[in-house]
PDB file of N, CA and C in Angstrom:
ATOM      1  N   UNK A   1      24.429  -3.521  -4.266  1.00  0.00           N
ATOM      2  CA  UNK A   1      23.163  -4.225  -4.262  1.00  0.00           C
ATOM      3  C   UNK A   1      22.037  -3.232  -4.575  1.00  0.00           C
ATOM      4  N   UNK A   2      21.549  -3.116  -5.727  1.00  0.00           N
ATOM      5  CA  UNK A   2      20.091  -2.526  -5.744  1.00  0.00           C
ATOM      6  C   UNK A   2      18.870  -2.286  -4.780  1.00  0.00           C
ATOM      7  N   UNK A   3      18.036  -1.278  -4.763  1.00  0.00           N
ATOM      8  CA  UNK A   3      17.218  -1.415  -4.038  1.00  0.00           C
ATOM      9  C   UNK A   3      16.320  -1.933  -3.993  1.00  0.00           C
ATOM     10  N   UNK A   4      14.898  -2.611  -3.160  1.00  0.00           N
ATOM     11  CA  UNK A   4      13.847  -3.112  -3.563  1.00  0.00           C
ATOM     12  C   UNK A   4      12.987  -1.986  -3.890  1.00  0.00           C
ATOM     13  N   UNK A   5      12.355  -2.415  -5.358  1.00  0.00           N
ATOM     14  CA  UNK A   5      11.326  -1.519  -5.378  1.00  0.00           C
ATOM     15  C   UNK A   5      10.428  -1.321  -4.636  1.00  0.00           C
ATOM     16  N   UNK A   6       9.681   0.107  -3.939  1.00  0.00           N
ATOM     17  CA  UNK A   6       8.755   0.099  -3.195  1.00  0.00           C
ATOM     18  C   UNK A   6       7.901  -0.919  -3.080  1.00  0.00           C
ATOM     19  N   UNK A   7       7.410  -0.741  -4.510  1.00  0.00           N
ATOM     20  CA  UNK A   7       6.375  -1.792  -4.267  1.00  0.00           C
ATOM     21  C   UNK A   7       6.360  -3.535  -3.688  1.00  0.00           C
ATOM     22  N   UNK A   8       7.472  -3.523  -4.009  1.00  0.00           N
ATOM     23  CA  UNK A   8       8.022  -5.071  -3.160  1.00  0.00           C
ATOM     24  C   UNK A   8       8.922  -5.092  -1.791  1.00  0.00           C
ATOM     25  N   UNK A   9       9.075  -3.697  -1.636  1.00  0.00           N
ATOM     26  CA  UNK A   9       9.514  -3.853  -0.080  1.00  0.00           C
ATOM     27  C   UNK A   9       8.102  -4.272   1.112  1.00  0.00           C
ATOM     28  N   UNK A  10       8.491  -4.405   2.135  1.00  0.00           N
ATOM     29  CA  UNK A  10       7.814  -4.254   3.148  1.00  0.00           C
ATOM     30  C   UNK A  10       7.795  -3.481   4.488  1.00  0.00           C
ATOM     31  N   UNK A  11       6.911  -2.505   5.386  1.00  0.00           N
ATOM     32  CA  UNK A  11       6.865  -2.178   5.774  1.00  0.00           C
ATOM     33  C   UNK A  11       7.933  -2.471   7.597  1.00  0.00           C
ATOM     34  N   UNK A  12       8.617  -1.681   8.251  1.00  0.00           N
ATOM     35  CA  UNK A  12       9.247  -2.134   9.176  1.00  0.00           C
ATOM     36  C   UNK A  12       8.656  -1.421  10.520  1.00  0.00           C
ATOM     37  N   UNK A  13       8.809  -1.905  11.827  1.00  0.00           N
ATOM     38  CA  UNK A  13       8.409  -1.039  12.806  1.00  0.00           C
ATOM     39  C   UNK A  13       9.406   0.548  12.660  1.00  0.00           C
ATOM     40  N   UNK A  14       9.145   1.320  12.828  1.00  0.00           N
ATOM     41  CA  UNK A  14       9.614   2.661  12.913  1.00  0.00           C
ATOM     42  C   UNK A  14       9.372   3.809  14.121  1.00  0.00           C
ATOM     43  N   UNK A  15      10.606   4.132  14.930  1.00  0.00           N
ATOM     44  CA  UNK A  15       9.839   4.948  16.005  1.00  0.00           C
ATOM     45  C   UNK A  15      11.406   5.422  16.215  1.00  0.00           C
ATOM     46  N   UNK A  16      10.958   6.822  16.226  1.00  0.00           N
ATOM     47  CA  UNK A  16      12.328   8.080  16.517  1.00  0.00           C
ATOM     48  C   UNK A  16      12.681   9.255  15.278  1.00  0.00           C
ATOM     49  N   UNK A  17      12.689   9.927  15.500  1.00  0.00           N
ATOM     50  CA  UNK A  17      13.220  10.894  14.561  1.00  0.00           C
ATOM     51  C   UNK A  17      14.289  10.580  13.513  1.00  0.00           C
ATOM     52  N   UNK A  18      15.315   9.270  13.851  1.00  0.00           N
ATOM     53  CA  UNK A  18      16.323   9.127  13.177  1.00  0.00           C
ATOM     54  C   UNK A  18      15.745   8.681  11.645  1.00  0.00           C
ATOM     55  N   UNK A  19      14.282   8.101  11.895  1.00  0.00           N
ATOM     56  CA  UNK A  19      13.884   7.324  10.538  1.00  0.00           C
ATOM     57  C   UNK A  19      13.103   8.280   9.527  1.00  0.00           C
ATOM     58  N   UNK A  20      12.743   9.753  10.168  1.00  0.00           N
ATOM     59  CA  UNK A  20      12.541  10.755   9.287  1.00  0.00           C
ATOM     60  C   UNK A  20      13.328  11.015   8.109  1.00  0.00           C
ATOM     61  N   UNK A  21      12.376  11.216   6.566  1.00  0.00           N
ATOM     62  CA  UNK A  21      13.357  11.234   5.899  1.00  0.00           C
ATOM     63  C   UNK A  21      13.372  12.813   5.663  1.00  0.00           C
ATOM     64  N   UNK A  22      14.599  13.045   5.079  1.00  0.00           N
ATOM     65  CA  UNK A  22      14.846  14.589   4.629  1.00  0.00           C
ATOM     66  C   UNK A  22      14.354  14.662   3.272  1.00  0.00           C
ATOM     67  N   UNK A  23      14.241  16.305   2.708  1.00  0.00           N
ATOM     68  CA  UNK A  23      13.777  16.421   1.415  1.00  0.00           C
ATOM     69  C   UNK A  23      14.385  15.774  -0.053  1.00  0.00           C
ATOM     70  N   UNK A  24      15.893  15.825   0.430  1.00  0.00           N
ATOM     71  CA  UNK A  24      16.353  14.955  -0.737  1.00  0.00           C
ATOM     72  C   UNK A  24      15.461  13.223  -0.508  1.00  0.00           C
ATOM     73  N   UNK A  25      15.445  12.982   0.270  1.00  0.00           N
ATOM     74  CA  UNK A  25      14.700  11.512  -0.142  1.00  0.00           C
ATOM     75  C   UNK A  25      13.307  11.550   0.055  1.00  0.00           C
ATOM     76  N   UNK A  26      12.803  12.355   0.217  1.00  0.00           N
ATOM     77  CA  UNK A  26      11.402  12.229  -0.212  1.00  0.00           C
ATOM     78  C   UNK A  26      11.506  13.187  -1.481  1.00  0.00           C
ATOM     79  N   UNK A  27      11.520  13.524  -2.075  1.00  0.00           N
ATOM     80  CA  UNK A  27      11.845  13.848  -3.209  1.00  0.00           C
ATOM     81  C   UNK A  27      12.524  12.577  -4.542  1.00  0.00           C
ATOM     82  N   UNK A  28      13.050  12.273  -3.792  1.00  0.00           N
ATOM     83  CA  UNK A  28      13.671  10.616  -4.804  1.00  0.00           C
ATOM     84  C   UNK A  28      13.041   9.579  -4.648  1.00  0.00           C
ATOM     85  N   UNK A  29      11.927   9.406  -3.286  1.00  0.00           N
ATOM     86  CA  UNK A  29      11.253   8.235  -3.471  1.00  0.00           C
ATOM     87  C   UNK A  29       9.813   8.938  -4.005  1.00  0.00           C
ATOM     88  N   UNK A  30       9.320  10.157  -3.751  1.00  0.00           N
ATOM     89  CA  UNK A  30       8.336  10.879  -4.479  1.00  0.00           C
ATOM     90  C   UNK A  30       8.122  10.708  -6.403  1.00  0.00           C
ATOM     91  N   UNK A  31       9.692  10.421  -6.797  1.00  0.00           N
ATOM     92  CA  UNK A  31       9.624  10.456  -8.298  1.00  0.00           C
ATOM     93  C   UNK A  31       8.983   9.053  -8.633  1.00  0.00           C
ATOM     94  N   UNK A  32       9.315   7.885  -7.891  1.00  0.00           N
ATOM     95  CA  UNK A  32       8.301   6.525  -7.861  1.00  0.00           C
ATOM     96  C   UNK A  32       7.460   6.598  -7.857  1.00  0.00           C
ATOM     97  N   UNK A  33       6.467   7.567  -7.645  1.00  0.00           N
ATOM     98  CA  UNK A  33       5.582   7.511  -6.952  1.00  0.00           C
ATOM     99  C   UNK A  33       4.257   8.257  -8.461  1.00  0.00           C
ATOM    100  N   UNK A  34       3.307   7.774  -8.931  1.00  0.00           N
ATOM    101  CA  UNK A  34       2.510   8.103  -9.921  1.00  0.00           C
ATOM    102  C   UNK A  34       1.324   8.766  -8.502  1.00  0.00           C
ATOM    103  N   UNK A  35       0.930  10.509  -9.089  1.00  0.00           N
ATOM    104  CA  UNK A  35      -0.296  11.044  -8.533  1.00  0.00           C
ATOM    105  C   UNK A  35      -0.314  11.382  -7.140  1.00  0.00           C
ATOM    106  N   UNK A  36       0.485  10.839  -6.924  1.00  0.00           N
ATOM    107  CA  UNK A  36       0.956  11.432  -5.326  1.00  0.00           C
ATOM    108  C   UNK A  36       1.192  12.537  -5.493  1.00  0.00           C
ATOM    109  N   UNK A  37       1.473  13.462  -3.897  1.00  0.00           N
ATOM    110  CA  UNK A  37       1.771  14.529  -3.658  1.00  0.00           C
ATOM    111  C   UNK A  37       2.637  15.263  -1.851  1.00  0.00           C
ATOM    112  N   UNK A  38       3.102  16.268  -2.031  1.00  0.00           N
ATOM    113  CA  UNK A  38       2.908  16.229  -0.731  1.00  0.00           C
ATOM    114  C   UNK A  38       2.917  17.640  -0.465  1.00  0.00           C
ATOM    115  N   UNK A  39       2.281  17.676   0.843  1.00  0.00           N
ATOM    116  CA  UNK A  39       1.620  18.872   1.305  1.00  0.00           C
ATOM    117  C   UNK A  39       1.668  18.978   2.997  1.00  0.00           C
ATOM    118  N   UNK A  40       2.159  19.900   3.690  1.00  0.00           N
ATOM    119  CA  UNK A  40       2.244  19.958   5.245  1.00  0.00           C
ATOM    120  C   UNK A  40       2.550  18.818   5.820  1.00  0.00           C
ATOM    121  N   UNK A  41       4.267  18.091   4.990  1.00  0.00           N
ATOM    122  CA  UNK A  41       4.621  16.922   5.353  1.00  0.00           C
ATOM    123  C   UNK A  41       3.713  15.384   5.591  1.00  0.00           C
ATOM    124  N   UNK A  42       3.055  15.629   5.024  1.00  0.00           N
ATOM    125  CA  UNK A  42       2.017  14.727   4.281  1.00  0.00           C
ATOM    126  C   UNK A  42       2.354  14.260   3.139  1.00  0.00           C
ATOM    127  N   UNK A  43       1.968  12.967   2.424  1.00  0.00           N
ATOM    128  CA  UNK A  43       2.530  12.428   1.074  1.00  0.00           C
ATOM    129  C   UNK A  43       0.331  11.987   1.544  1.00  0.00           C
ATOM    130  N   UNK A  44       0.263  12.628  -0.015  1.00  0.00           N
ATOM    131  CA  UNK A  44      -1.337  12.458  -0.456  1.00  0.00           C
ATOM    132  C   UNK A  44      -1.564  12.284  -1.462  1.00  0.00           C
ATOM    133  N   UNK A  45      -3.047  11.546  -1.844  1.00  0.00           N
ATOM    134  CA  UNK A  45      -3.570  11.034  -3.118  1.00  0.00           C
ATOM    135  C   UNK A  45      -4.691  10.864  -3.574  1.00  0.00           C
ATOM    136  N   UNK A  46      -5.645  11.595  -4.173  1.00  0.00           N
ATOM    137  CA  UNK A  46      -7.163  11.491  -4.339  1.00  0.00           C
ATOM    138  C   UNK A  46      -7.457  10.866  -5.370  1.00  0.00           C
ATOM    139  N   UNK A  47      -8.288   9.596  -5.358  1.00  0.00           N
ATOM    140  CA  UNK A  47      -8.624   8.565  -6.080  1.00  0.00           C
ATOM    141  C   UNK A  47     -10.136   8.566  -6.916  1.00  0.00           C
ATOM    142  N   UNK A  48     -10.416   8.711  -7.561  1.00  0.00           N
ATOM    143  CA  UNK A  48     -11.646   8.950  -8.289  1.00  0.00           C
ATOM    144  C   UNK A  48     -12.462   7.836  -8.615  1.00  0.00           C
ATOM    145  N   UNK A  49     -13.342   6.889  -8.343  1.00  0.00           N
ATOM    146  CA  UNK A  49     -14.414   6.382  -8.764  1.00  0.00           C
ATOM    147  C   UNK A  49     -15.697   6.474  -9.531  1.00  0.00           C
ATOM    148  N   UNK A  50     -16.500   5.763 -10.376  1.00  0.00           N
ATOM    149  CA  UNK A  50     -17.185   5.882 -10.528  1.00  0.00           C
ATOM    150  C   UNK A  50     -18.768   5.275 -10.278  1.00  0.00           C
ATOM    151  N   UNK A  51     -18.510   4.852  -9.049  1.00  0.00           N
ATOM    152  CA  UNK A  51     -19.679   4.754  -7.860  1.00  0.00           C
ATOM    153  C   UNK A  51     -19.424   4.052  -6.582  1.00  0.00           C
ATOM    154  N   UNK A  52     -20.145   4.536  -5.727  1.00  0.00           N
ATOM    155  CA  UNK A  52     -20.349   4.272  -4.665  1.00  0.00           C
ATOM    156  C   UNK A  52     -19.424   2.285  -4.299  1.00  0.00           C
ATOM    157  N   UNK A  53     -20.290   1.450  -5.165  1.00  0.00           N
ATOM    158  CA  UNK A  53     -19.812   0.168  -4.687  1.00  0.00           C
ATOM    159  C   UNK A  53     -17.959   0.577  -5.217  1.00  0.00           C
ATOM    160  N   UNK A  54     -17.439   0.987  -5.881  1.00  0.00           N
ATOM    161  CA  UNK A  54     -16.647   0.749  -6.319  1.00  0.00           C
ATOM    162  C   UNK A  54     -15.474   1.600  -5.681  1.00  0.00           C
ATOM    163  N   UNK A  55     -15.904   2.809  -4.843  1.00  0.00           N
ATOM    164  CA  UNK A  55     -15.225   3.231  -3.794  1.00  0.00           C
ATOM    165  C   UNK A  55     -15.009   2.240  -2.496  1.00  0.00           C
ATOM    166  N   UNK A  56     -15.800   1.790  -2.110  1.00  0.00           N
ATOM    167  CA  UNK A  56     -15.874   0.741  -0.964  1.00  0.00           C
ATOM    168  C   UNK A  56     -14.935  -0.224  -1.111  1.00  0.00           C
ATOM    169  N   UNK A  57     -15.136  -0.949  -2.219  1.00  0.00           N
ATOM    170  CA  UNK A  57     -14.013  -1.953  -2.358  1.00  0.00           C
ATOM    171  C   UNK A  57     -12.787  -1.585  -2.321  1.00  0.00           C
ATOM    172  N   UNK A  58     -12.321   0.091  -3.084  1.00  0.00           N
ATOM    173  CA  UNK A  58     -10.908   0.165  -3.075  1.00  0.00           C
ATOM    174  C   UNK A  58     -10.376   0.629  -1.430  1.00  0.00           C
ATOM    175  N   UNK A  59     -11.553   1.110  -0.284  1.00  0.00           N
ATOM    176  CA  UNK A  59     -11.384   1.418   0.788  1.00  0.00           C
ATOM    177  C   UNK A  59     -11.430   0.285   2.027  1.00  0.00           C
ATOM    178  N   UNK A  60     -12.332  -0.877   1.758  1.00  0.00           N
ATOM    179  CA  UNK A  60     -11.723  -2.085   2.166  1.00  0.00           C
ATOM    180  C   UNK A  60     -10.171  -2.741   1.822  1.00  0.00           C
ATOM    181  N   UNK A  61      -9.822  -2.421   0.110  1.00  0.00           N
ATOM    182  CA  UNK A  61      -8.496  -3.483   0.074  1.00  0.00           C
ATOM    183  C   UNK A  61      -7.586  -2.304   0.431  1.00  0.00           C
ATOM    184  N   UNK A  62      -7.625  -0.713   0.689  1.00  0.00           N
ATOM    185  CA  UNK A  62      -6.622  -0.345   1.269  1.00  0.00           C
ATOM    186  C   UNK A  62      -6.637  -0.613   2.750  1.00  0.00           C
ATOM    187  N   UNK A  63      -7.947  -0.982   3.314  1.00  0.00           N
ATOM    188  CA  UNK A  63      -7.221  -1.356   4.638  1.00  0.00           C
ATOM    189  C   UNK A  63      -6.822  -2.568   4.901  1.00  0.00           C
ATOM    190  N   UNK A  64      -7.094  -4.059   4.021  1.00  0.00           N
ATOM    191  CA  UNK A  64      -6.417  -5.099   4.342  1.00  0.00           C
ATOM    192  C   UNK A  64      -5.194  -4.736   3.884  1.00  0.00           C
ATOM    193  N   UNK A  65      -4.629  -3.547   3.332  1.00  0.00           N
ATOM    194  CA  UNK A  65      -3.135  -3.686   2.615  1.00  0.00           C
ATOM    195  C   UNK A  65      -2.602  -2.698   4.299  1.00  0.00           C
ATOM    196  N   UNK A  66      -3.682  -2.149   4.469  1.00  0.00           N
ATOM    197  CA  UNK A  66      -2.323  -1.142   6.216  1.00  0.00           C
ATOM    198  C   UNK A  66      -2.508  -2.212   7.187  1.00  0.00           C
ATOM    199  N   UNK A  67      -3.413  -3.485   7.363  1.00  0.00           N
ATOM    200  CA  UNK A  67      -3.723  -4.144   8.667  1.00  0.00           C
ATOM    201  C   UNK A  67      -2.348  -5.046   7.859  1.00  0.00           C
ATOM    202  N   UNK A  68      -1.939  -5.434   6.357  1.00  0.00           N
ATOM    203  CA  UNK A  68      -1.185  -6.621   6.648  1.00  0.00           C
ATOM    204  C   UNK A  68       0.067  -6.149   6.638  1.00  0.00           C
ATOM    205  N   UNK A  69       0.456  -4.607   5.821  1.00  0.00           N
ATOM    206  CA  UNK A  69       1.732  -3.803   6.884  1.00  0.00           C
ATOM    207  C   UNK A  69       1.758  -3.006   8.152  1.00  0.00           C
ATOM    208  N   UNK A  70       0.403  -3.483   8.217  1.00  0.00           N
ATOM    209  CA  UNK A  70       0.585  -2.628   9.992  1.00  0.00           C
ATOM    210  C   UNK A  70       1.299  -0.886  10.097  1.00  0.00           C
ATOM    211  N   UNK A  71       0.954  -0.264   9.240  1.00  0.00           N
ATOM    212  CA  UNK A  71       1.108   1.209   9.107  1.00  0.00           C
ATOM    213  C   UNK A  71      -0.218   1.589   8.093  1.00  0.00           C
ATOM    214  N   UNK A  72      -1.451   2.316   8.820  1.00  0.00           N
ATOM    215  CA  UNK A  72      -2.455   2.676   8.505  1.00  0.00           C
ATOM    216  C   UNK A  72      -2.441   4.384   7.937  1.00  0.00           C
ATOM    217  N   UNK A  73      -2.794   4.491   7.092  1.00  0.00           N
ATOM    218  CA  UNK A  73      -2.980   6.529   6.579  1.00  0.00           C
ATOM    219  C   UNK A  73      -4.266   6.767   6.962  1.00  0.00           C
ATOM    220  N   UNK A  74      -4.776   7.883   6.761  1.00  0.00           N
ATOM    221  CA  UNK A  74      -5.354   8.568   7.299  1.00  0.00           C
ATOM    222  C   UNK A  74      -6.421   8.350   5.849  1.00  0.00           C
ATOM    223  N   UNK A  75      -7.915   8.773   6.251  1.00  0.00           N
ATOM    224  CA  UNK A  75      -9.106   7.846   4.564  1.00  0.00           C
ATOM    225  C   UNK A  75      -9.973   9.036   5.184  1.00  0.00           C
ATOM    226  N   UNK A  76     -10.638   9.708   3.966  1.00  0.00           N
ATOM    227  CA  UNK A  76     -11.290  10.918   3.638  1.00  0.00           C
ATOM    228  C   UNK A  76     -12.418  10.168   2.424  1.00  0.00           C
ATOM    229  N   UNK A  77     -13.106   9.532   3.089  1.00  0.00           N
ATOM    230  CA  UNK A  77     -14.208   9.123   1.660  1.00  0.00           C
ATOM    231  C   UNK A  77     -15.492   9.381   1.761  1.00  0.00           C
ATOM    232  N   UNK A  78     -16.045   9.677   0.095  1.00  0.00           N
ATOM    233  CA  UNK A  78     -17.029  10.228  -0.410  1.00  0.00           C
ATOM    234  C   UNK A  78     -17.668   8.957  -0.907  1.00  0.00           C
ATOM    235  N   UNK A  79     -18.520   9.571  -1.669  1.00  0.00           N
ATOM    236  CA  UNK A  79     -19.776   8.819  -2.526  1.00  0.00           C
ATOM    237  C   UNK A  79     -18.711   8.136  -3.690  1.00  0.00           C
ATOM    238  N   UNK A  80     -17.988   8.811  -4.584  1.00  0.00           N
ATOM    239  CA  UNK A  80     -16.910   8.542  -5.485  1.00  0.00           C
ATOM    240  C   UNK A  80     -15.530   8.913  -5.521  1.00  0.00           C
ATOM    241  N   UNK A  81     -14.883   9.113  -4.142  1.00  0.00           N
ATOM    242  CA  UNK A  81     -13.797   9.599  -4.244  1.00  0.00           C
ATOM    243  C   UNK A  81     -12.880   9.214  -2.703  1.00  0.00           C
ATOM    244  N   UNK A  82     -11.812   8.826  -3.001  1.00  0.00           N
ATOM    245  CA  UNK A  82     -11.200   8.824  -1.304  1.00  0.00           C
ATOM    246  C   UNK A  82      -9.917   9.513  -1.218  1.00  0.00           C
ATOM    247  N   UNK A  83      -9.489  10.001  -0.849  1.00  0.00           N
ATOM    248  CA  UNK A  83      -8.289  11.042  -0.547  1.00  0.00           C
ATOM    249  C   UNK A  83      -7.609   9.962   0.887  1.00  0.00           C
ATOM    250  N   UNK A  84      -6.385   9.618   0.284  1.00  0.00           N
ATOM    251  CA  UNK A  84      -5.222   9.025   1.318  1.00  0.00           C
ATOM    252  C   UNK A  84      -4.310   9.612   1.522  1.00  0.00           C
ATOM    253  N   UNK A  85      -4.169   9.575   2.755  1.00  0.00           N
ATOM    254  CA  UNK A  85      -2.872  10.786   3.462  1.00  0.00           C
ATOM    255  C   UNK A  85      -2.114   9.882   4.487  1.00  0.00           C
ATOM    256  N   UNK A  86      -0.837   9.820   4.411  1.00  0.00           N
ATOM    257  CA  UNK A  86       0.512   9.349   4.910  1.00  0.00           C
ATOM    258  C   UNK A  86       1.072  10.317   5.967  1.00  0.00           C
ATOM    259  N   UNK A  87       1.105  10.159   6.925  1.00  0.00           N
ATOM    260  CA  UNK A  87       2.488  10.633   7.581  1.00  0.00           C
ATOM    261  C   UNK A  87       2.714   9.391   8.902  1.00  0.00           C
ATOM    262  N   UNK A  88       4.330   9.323   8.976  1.00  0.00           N
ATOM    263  CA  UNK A  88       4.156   8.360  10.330  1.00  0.00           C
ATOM    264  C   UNK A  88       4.560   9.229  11.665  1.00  0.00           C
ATOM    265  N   UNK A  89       3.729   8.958  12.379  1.00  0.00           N
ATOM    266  CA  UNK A  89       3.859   9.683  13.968  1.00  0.00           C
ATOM    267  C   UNK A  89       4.626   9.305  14.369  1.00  0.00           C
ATOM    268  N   UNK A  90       4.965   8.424  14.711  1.00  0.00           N
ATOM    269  CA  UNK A  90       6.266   7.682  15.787  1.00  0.00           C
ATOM    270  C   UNK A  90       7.806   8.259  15.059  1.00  0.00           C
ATOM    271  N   UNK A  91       7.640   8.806  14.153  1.00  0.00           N
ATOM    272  CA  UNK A  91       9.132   9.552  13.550  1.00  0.00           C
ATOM    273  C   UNK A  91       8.556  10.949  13.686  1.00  0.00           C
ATOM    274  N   UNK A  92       7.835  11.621  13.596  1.00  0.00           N
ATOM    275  CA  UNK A  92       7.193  13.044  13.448  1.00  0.00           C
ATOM    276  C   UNK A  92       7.387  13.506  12.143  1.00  0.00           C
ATOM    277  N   UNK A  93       6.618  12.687  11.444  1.00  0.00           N
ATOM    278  CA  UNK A  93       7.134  13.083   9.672  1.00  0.00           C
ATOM    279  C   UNK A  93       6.750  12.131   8.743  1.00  0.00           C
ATOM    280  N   UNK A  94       7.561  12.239   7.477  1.00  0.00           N
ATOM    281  CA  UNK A  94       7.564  11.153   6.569  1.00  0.00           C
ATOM    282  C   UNK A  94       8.523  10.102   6.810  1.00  0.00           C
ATOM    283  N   UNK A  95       8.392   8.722   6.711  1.00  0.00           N
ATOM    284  CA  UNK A  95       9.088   7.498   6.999  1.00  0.00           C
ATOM    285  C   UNK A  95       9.270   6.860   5.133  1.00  0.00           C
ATOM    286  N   UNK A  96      10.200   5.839   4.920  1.00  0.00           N
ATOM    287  CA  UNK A  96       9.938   5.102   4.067  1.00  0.00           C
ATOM    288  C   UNK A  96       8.920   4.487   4.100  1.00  0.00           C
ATOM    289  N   UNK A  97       8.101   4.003   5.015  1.00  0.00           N
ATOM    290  CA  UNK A  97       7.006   3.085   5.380  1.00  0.00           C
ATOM    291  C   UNK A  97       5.754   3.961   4.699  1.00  0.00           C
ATOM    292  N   UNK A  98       5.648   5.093   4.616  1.00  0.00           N
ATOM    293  CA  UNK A  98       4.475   5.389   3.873  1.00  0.00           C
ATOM    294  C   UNK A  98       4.852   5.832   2.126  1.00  0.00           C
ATOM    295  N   UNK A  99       5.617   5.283   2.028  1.00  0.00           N
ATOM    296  CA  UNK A  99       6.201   5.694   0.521  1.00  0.00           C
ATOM    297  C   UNK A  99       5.876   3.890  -0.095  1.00  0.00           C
ATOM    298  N   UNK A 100       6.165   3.330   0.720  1.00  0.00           N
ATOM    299  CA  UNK A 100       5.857   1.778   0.641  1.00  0.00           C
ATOM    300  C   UNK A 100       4.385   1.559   0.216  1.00  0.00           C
ATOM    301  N   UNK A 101       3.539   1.765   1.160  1.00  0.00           N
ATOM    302  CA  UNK A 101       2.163   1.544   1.633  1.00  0.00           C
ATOM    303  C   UNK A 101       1.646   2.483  -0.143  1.00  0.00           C
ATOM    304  N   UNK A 102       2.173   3.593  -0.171  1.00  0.00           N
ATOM    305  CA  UNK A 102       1.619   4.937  -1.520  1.00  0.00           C
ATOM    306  C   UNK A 102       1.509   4.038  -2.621  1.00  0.00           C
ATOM    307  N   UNK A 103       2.686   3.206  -2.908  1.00  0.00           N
ATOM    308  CA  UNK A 103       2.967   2.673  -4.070  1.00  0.00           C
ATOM    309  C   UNK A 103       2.441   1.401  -4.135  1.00  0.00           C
ATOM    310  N   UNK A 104       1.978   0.499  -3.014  1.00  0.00           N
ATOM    311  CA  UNK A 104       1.268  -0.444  -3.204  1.00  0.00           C
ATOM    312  C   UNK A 104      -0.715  -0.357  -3.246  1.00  0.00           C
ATOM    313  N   UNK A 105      -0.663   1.055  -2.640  1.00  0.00           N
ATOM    314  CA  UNK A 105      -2.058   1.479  -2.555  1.00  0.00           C
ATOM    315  C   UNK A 105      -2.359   2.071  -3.999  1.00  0.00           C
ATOM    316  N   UNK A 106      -1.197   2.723  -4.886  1.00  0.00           N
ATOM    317  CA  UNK A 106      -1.302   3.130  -6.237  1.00  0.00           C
ATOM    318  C   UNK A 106      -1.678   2.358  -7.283  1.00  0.00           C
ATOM    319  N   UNK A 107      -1.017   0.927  -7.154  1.00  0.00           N
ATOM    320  CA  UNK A 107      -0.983  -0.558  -7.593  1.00  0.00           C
ATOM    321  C   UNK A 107      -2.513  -0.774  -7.428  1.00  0.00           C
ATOM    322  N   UNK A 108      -3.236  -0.936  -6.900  1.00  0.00           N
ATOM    323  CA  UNK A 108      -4.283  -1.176  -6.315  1.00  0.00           C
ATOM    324  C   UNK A 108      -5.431  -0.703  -7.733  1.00  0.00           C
ATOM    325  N   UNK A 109      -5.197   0.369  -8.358  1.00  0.00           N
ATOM    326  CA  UNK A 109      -6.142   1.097  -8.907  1.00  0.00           C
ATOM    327  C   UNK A 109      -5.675   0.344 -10.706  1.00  0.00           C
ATOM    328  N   UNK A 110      -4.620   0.098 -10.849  1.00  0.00           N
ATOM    329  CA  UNK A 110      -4.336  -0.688 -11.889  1.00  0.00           C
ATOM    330  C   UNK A 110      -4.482  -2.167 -12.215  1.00  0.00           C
ATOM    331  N   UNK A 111      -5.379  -2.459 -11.471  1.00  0.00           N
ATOM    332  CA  UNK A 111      -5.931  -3.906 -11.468  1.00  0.00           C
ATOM    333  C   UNK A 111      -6.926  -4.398 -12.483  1.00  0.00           C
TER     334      UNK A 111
END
């Protein structure tokens, strides 16, 4: 059976170390992934605008997209720019759940 693509999976509750992924799979779900990055077990992404209203909106629909999977990242925003950062706490690490959330928040900018 194939997998669902990120972008059409959905987010699951997650809590324990067992759901940490190792480097081989963040590395294989990283190649899905357009502009991402990762850094001090962090999966990150800085988004560029060109004004003010137009940052806002993409920082409102990323949070109706973490309130309707219920796994929120971490939002660093400017005048034209927002930097999103992933990690899930309740595993102490990277989860599939923020590889999910990356690729539907990536989606977002191709509208």
């Amino acid at each position: 059976m194939p997998e669902t693509p990120l972008i059409e999976d959905r987010c699951r509750p997650l809590r324990g170390p067992q759901h940490r992924l190792d480097a081989t799979q963040i590395l294989a779900l990283l190649k899905q992934l357009d502009g991402w990055e990762i850094d001090q077990e962090r999966l990150h992404r800085e988004f560029r605008f060109a004004d003010y209203r137009s940052t806002m909106l993409f920082v409102n629909a990323v949070a109706w997209l973490a309130e309707r999977e219920n796994h929120h990242p971490d939002l660093e925003v400017g005048y034209s720019r927002v930097k999103v950062a992933y990690s899930t706490h309740d595993v102490g690490g990277l989860s599939h759940n923020d590889f999910i959330c990356a690729a539907k928040i990536g989606a977002l900018t191709s509208i």
